[in-house]
Protein backbone atom coordinates (compact mmCIF):
# COMPACT_ATOMS: atom_id res chain seq x y z
CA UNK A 1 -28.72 44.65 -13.41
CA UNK A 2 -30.07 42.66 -16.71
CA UNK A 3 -29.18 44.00 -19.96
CA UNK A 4 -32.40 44.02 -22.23
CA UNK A 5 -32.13 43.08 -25.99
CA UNK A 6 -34.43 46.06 -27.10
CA UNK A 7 -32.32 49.24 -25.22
CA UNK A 8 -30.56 51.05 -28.23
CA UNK A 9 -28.01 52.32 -25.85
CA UNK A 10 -26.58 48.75 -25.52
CA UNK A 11 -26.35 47.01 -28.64
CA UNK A 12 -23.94 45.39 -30.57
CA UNK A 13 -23.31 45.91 -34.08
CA UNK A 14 -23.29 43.31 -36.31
CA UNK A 15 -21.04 41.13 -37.87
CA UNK A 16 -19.67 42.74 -41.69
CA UNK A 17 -21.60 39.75 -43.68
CA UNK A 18 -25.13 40.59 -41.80
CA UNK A 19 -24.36 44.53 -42.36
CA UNK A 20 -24.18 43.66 -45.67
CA UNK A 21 -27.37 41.66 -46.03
CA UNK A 22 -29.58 44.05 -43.80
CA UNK A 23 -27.90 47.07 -46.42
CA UNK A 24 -29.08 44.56 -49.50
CA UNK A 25 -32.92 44.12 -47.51
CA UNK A 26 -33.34 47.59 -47.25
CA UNK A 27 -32.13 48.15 -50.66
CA UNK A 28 -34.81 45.86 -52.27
CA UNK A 29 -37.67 47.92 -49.86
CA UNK A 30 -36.80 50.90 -51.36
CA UNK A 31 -36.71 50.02 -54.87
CA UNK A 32 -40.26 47.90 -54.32
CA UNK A 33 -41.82 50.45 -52.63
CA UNK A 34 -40.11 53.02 -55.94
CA UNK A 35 -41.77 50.23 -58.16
CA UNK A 36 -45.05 50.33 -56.34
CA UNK A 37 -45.31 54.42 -56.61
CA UNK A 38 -44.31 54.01 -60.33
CA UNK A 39 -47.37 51.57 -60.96
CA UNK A 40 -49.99 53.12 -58.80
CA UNK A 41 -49.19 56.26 -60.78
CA UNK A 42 -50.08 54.97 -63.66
CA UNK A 43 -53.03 53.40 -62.77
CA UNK A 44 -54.45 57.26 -61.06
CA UNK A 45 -52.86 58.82 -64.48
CA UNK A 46 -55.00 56.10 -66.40
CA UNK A 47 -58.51 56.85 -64.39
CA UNK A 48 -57.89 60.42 -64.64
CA UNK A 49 -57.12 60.38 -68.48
CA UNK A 50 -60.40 58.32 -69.03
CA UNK A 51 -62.65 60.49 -67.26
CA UNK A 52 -61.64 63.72 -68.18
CA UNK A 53 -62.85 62.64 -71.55
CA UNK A 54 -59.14 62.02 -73.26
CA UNK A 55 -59.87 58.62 -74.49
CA UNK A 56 -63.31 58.77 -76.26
CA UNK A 57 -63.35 59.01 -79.61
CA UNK A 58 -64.04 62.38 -81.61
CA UNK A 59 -64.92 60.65 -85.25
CA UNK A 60 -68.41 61.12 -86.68
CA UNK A 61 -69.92 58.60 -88.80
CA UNK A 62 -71.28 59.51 -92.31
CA UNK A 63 -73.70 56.96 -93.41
CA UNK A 64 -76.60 56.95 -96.05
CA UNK A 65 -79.07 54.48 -95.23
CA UNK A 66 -81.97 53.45 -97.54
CA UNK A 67 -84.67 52.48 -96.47
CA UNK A 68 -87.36 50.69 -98.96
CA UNK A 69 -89.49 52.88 -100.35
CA UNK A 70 -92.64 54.24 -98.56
CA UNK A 71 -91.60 52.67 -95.30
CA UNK A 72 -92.78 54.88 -92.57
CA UNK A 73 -90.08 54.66 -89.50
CA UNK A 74 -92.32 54.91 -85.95
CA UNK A 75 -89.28 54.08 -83.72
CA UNK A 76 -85.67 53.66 -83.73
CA UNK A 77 -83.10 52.10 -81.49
CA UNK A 78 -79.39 52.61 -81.43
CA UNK A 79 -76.18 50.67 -80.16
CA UNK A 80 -73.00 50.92 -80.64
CA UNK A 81 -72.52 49.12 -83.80
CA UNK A 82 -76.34 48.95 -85.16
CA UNK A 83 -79.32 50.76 -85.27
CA UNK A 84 -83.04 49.78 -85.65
CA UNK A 85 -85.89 50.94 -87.48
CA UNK A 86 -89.27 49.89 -86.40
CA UNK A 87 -92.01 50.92 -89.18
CA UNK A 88 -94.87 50.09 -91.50
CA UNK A 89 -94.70 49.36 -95.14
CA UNK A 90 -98.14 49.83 -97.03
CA UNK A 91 -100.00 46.30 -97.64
CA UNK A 92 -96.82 44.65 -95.50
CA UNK A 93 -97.27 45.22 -91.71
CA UNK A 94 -94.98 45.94 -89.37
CA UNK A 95 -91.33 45.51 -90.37
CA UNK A 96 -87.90 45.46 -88.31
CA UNK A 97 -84.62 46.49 -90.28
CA UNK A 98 -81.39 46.44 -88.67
CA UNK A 99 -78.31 48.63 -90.10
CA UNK A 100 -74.42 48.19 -89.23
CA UNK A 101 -73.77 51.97 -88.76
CA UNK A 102 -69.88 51.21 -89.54
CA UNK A 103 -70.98 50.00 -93.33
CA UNK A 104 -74.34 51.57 -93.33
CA UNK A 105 -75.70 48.10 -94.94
CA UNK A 106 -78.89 46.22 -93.95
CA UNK A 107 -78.04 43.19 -91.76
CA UNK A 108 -81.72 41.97 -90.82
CA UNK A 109 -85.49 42.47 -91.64
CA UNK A 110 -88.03 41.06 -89.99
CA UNK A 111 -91.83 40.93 -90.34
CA UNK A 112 -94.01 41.15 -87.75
CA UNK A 113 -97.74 39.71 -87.67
């Protein structure tokens, strides 16, 4: 009767030096796979840390801003880093002034017409 290469009842062990290199194989898999966990860890620990909230910043800015004198503000507009007043000055039109809110100076002004 033929022998087939796949029963596990009949086969031969191997030779010492490819023991030792199918021990050093499985070796690596396990501490790639270990390294794998360890980084995809990290990167669930980082999502999870960012949306619960843990990474936004809790600092309030204290600015005084002036703004030239009888300008009347009809609409503002804020980003990150600026902020802009839209408004009227008597006998000048329509002005736009820009602010940096992290030195609470004026950065641009601009008439409209």
């Amino acid at each position: 009767m033929p022998t087939s290469f796949d029963d596990p009842e009949h086969e031969t062990p191997l030779d010492p030096a490819m023991e030792r290199v199918r021990r050093r194989l499985a070796r690596l898999m396990v501490v790639s796979i270990g390294i794998m966990l360890v980084g995809l860890m990290a990167v669930l620990g980082a999502v999870v840390y960012r949306a619960s909230g843990g990474g936004a910043s809790e600092t309030v800015a204290n600015a005084v801003i002036d703004l030239p004198e009888g300008f009347d503000v009809r609409d503002t507009a804020v980003s990150a880093e600026r902020i802009l007043f839209f408004g009227q000055l008597p006998g000048n039109g329509e002005r736009l002034l820009v602010f940096d809110l992290r030195t609470g100076r004026l950065i641009a002004e601009h008439s409209i017409r």
